[in-house]
C-alpha atoms as a PDB file:
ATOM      1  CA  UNK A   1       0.000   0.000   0.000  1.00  0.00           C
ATOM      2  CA  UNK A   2       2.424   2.679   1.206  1.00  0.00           C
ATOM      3  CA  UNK A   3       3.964   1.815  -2.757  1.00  0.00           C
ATOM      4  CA  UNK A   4       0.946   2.304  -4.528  1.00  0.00           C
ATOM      5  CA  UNK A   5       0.613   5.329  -2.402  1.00  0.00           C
ATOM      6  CA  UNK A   6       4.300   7.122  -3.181  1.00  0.00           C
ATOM      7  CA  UNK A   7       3.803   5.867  -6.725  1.00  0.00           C
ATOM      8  CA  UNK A   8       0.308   7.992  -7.033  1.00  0.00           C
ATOM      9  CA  UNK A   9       2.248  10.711  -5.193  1.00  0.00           C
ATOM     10  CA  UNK A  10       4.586  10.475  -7.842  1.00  0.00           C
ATOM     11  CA  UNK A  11       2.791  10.590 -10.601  1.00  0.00           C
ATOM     12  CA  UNK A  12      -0.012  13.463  -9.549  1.00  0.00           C
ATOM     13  CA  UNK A  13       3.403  15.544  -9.072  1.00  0.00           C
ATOM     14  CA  UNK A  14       4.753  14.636 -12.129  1.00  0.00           C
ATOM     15  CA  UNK A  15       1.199  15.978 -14.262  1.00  0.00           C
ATOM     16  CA  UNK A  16       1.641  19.199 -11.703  1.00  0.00           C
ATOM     17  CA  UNK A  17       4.946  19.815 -12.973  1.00  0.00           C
ATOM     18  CA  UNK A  18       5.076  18.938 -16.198  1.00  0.00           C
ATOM     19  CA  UNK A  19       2.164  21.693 -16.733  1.00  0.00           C
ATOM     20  CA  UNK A  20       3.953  24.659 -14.638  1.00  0.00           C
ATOM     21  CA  UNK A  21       4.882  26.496 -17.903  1.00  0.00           C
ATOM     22  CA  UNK A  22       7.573  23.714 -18.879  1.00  0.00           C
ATOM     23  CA  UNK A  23       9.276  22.020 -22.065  1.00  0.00           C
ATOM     24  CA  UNK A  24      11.574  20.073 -20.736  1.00  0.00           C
ATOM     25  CA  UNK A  25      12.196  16.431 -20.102  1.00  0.00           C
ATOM     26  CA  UNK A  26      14.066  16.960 -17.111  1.00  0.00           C
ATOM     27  CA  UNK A  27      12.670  14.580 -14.267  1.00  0.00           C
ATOM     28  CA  UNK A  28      11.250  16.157 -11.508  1.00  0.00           C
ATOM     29  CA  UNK A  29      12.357  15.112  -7.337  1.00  0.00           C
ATOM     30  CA  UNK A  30      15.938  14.348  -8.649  1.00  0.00           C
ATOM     31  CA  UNK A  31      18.009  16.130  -6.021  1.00  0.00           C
ATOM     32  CA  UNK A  32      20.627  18.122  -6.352  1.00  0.00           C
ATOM     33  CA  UNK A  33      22.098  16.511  -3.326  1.00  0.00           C
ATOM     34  CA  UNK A  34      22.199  13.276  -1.620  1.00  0.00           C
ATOM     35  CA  UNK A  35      18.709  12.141  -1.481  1.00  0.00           C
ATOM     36  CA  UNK A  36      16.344  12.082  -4.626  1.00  0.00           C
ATOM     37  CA  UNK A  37      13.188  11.795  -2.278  1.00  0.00           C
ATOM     38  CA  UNK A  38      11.118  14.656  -2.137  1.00  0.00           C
ATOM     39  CA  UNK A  39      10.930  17.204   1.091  1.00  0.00           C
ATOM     40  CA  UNK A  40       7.895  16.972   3.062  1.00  0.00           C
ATOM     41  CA  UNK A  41       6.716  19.038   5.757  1.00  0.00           C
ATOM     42  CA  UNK A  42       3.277  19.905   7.866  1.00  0.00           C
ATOM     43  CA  UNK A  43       3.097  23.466   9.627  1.00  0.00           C
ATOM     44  CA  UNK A  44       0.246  24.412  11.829  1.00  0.00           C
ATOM     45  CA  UNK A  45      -1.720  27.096  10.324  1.00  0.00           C
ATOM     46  CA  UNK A  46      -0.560  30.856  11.213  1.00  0.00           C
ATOM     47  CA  UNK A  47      -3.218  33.104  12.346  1.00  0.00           C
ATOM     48  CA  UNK A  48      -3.967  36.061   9.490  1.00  0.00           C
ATOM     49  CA  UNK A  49      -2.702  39.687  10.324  1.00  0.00           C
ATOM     50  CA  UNK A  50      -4.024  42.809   8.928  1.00  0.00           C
ATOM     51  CA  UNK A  51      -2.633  44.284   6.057  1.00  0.00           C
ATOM     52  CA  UNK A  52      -2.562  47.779   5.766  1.00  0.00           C
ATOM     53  CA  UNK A  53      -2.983  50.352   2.888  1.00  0.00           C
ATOM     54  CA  UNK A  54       0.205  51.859   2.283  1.00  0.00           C
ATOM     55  CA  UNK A  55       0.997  53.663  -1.198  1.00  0.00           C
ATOM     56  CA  UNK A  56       2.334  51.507  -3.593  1.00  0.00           C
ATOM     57  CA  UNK A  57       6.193  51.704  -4.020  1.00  0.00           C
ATOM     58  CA  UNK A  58       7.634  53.964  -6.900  1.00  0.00           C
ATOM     59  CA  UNK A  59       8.911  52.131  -9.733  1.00  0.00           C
ATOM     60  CA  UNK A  60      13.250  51.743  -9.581  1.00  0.00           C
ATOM     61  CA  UNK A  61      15.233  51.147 -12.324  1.00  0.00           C
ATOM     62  CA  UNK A  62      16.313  47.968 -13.537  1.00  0.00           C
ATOM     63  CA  UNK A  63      19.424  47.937 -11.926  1.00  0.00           C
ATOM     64  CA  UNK A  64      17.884  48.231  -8.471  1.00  0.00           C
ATOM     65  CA  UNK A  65      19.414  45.288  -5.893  1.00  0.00           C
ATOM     66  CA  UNK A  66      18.468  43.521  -2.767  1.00  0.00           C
ATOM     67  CA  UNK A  67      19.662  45.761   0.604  1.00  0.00           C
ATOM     68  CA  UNK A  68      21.735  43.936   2.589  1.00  0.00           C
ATOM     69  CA  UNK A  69      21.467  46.637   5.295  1.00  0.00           C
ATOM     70  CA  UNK A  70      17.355  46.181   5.171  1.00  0.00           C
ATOM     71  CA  UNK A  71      18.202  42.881   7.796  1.00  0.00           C
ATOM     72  CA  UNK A  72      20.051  45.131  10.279  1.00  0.00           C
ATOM     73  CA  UNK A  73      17.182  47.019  10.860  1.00  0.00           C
ATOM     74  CA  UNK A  74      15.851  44.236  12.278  1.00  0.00           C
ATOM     75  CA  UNK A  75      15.369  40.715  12.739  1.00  0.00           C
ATOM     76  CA  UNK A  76      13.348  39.381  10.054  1.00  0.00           C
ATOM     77  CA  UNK A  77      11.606  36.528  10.483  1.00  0.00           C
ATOM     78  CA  UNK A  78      11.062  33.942   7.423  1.00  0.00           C
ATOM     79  CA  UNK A  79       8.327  31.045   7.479  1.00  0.00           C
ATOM     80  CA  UNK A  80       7.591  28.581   5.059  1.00  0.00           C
ATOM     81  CA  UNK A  81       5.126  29.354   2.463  1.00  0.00           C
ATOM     82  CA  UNK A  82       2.289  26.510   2.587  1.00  0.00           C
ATOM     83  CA  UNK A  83       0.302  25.791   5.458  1.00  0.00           C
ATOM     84  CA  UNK A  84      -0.134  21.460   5.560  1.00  0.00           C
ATOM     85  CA  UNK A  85       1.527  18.302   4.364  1.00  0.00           C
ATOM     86  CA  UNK A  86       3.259  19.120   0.932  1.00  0.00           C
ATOM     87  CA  UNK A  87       6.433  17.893  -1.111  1.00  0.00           C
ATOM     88  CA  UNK A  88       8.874  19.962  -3.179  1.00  0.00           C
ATOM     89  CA  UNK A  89      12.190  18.988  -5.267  1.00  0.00           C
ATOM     90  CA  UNK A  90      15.429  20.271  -5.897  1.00  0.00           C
ATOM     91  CA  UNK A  91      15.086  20.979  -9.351  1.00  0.00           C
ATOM     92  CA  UNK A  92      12.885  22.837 -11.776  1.00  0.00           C
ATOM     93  CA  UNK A  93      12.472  23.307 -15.766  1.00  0.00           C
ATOM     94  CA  UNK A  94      13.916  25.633 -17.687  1.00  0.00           C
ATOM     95  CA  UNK A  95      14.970  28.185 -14.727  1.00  0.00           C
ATOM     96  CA  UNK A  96      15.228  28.129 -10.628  1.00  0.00           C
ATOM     97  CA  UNK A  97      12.103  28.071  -9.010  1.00  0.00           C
ATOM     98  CA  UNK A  98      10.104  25.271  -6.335  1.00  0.00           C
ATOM     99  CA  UNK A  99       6.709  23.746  -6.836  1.00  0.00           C
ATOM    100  CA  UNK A 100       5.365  22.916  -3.977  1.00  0.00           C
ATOM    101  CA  UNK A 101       2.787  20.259  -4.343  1.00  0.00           C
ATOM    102  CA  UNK A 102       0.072  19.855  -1.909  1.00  0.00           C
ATOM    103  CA  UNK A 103      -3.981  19.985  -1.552  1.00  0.00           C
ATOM    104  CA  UNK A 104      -6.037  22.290  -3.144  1.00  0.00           C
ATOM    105  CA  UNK A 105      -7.220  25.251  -1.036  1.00  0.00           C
ATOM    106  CA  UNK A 106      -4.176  24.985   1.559  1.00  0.00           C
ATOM    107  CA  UNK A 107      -3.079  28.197   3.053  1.00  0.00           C
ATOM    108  CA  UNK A 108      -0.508  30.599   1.468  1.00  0.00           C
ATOM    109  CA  UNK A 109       1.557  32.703   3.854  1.00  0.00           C
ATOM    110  CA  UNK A 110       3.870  35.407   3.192  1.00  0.00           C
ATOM    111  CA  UNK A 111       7.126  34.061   3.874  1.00  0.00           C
ATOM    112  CA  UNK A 112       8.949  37.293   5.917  1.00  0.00           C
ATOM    113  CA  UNK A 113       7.853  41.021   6.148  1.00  0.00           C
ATOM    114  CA  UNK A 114       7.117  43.281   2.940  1.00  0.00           C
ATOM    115  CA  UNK A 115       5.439  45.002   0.551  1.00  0.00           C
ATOM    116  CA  UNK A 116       3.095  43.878  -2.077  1.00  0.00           C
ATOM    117  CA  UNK A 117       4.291  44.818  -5.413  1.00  0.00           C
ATOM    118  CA  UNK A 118       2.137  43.080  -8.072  1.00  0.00           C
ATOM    119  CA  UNK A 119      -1.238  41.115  -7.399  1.00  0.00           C
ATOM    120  CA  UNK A 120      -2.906  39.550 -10.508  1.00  0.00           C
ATOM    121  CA  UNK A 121      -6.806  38.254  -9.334  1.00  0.00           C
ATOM    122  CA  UNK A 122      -7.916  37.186 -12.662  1.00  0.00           C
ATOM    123  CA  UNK A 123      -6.792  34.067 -14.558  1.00  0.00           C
ATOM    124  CA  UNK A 124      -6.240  35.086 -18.189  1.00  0.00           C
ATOM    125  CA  UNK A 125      -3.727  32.210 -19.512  1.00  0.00           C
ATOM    126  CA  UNK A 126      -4.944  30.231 -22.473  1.00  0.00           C
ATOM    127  CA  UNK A 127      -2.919  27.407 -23.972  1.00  0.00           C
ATOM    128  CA  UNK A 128      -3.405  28.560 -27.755  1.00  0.00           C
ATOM    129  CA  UNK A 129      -1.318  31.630 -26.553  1.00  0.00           C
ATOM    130  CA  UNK A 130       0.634  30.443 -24.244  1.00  0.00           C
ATOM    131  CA  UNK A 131       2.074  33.707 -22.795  1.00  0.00           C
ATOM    132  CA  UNK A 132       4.875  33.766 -20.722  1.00  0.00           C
ATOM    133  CA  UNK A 133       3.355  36.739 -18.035  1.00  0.00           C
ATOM    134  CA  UNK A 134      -0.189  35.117 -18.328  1.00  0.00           C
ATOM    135  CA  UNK A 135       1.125  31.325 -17.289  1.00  0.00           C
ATOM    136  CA  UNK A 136       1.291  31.850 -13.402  1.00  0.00           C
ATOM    137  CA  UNK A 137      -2.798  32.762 -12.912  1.00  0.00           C
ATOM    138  CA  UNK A 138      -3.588  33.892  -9.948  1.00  0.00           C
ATOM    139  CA  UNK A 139      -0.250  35.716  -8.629  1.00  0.00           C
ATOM    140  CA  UNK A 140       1.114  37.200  -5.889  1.00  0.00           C
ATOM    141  CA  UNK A 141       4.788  39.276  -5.915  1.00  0.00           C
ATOM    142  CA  UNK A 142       6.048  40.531  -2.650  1.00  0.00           C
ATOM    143  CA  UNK A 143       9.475  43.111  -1.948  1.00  0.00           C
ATOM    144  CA  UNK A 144      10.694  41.590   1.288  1.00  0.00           C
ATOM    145  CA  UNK A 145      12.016  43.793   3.789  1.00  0.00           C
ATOM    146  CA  UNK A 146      15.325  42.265   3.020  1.00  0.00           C
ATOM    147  CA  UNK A 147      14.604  43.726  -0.524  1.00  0.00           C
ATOM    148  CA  UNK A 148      14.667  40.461  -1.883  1.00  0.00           C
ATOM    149  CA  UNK A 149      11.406  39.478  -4.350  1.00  0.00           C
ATOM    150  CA  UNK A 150       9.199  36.446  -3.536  1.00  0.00           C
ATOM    151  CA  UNK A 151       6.705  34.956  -6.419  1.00  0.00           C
ATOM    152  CA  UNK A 152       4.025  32.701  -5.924  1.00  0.00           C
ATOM    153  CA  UNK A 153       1.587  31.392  -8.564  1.00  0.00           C
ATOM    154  CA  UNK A 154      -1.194  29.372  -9.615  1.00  0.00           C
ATOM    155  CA  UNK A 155      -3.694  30.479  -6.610  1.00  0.00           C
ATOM    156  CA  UNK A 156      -6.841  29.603  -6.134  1.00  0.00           C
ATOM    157  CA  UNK A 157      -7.800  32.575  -4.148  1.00  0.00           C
ATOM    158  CA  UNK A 158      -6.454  35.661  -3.185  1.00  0.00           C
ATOM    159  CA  UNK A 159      -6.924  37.593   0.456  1.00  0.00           C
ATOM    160  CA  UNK A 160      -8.972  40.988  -0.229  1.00  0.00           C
ATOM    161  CA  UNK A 161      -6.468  42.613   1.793  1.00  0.00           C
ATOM    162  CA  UNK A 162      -3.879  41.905  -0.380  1.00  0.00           C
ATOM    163  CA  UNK A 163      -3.199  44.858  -2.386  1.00  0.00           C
ATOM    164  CA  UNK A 164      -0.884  46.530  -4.115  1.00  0.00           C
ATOM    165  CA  UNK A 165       1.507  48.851  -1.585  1.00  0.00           C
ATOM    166  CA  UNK A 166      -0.044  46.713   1.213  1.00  0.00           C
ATOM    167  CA  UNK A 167       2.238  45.962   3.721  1.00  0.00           C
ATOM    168  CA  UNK A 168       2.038  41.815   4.773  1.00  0.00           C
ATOM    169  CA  UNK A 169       3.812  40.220   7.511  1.00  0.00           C
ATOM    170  CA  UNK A 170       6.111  36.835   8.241  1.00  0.00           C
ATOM    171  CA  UNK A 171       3.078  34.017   8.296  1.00  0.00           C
ATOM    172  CA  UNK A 172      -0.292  36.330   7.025  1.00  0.00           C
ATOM    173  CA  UNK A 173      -2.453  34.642   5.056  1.00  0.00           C
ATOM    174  CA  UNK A 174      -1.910  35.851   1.140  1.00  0.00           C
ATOM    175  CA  UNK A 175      -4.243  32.756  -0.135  1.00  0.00           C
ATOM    176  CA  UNK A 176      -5.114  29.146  -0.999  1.00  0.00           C
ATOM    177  CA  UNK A 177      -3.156  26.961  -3.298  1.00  0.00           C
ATOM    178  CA  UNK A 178      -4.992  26.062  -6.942  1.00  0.00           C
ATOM    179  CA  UNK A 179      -4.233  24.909 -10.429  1.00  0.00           C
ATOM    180  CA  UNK A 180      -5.151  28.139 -11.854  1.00  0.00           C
ATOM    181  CA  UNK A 181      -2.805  29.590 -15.106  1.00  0.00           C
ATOM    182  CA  UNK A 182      -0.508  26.829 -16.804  1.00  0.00           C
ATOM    183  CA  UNK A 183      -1.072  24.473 -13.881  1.00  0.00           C
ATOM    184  CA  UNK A 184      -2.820  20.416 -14.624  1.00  0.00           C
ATOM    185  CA  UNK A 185      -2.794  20.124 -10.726  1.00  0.00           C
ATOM    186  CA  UNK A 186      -2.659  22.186  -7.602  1.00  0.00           C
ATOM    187  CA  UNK A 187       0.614  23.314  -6.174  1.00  0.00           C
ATOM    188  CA  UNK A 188       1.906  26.927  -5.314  1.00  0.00           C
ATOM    189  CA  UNK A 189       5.059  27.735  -7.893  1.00  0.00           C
ATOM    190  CA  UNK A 190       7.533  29.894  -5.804  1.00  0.00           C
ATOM    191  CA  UNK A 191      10.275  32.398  -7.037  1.00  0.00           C
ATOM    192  CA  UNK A 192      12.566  34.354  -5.497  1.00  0.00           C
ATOM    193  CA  UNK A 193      14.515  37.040  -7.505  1.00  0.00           C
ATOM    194  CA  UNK A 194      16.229  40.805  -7.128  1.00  0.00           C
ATOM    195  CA  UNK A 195      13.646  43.467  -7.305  1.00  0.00           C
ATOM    196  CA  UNK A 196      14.597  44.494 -10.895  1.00  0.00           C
ATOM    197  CA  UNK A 197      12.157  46.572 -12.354  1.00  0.00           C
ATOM    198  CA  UNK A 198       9.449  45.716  -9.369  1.00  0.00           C
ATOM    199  CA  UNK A 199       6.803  45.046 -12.141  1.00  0.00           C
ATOM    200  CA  UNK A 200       6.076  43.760 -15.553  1.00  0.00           C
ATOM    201  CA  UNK A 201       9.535  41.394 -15.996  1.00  0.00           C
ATOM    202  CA  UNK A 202       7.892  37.971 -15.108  1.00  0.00           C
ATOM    203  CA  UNK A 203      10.824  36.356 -16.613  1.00  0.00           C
ATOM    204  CA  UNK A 204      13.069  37.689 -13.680  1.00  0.00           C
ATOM    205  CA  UNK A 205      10.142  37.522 -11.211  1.00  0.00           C
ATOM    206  CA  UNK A 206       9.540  34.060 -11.901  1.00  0.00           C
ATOM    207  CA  UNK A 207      12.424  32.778 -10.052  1.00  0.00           C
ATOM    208  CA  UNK A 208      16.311  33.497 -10.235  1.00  0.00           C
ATOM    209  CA  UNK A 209      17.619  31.333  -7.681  1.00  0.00           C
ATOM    210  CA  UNK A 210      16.856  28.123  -6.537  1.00  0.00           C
ATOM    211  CA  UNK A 211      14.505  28.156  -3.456  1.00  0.00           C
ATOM    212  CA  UNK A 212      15.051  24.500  -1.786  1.00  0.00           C
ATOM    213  CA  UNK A 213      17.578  25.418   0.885  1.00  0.00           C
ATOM    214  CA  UNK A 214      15.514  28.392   2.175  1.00  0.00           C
ATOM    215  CA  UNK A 215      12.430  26.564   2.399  1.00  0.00           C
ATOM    216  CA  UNK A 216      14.473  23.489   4.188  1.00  0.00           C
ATOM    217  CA  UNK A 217      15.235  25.724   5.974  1.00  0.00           C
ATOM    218  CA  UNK A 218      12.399  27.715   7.354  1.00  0.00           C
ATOM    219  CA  UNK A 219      10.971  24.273   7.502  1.00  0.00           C
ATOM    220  CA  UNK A 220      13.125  23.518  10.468  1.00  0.00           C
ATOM    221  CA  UNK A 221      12.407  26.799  11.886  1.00  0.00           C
ATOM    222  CA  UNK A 222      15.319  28.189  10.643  1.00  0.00           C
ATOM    223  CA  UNK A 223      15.968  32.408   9.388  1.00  0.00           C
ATOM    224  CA  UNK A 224      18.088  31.640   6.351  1.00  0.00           C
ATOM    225  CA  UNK A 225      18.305  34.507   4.248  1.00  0.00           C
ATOM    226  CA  UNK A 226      18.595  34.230   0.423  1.00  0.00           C
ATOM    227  CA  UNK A 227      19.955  38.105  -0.024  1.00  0.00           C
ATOM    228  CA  UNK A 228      23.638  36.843  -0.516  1.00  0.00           C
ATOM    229  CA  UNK A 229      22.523  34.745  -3.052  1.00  0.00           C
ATOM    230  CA  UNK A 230      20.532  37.194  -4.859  1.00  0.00           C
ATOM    231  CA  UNK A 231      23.255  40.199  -4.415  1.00  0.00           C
ATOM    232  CA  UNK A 232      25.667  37.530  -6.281  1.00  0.00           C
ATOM    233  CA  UNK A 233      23.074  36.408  -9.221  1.00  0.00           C
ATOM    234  CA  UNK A 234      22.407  39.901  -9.908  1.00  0.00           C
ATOM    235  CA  UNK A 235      26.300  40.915  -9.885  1.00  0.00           C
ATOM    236  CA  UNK A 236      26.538  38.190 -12.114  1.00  0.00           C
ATOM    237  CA  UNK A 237      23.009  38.546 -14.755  1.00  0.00           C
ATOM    238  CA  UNK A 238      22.213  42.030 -14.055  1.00  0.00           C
ATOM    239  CA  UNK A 239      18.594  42.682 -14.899  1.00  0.00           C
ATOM    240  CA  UNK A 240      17.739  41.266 -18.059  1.00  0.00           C
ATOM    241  CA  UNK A 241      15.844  43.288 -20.065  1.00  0.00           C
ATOM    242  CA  UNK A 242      13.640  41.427 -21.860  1.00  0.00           C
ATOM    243  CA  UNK A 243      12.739  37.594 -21.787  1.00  0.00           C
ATOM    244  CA  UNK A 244      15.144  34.947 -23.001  1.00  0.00           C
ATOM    245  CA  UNK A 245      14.026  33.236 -25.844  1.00  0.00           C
ATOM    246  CA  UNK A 246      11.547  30.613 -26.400  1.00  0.00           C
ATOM    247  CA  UNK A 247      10.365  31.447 -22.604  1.00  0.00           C
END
């Protein structure tokens, strides 16, 4: 039984996947490390906090970059973003990024303190068109206080007091997991990238660096922060302009 059950687990995440805006053959829960089995974890649900209505931030230019200095101010806290049992890989198509598989309608919580920067309610991907800002659905993009960017995509549901230039906090409630957008089954797609132009280049937003050792990592409770990372991808990519092609 506990076969038939990892090999349905495997499979369900394998349609997910395959459907998360993807062309490649590349298999999915093949580590990058030592173990090839998926990462599982259960949080307890985090109580929701009130967002406020803050102006939305001004527009940068695209060679804006992360603040180091933002996590003197203070001690920011980082959580993991899905609320239940869930498994995620160490790999992704095409570009960094996690998919975080687990049940439809779980919670989504903003994974440290920011600002909302981008907040797309309506699902307008269709697969004769297949564009590459339309494939996430229902969307969520948050600045960090640590001025790092944090994606999540293919909601089901999005809080009404997430809005633009809202601020959110480590743990709120930001909304439930779907399969909306270029999604065949429910899982949250999460990206974490420099700031860049804030808005409008989902091929940066979409993820830059690979996410797996932060979420490990708040899994276990842990405040890893991804801003060295981010500071060094950007040093090294800039802020691409435009997306690459065939994305």
């Amino acid at each position: 039984m506990r076969k038939f059950v990892a090999g349905v687990t495997a499979m369900m995440t394998a349609l997910a996947l395959a459907a998360c805006g993807g062309k490649s053959d590349e298999p999915y829960f093949v580590s990058q490390g030592s173990s090839a089995a998926p990462v599982t974890t259960s949080d307890a649900p985090a109580p929701a906090l009130e967002a406020t209505g803050s102006a939305p931030p001004a527009a940068t230019p695209s060679s804006a970059s992360p603040s180091p200095s933002a996590t003197t101010k203070k001690n920011l806290k980082y959580v993991f973003p899905v609320v239940g049992n869930n498994s995620y890989a160490r790999t992704h198509h095409d570009y960094p990024a996690s998919d975080i598989i687990t049940n439809c309608g779980n919670t989504v919580r903003a994974v440290t303190d920011g600002t909302i920067l981008v907040v797309n309610r309506v699902d307008r991907w269709k697969a004769s068109v297949n564009a590459g800002d339309t494939r996430g659905g229902l969307s969520i993009s948050l600045l960090g206080d640590d001025g790092v960017r944090y994606y999540g995509s293919h909601l089901s549901k999005i809080d009404a007091k997430v809005q633009v230039g809202a601020r959110v906090t480590a743990g709120q409630t930001i909304g439930k997991i779907g399969d909306t957008g270029d999604a065949s089954a429910c899982h949250l797609h999460f990206g974490i990238s420099p700031p860049c132009a804030k808005v409008g280049d989902w091929w940066t937003q979409r993820g830059a660096i690979y996410p797996w050792p932060y979420l490990d990592a708040w899994k276990a409770g842990t405040n890893k922060s991804p801003v060295a990372a981010i500071k060094k991808w950007q040093t090294a990519n800039g802020c691409p302009k435009k997306a690459p092609a065939g994305a």
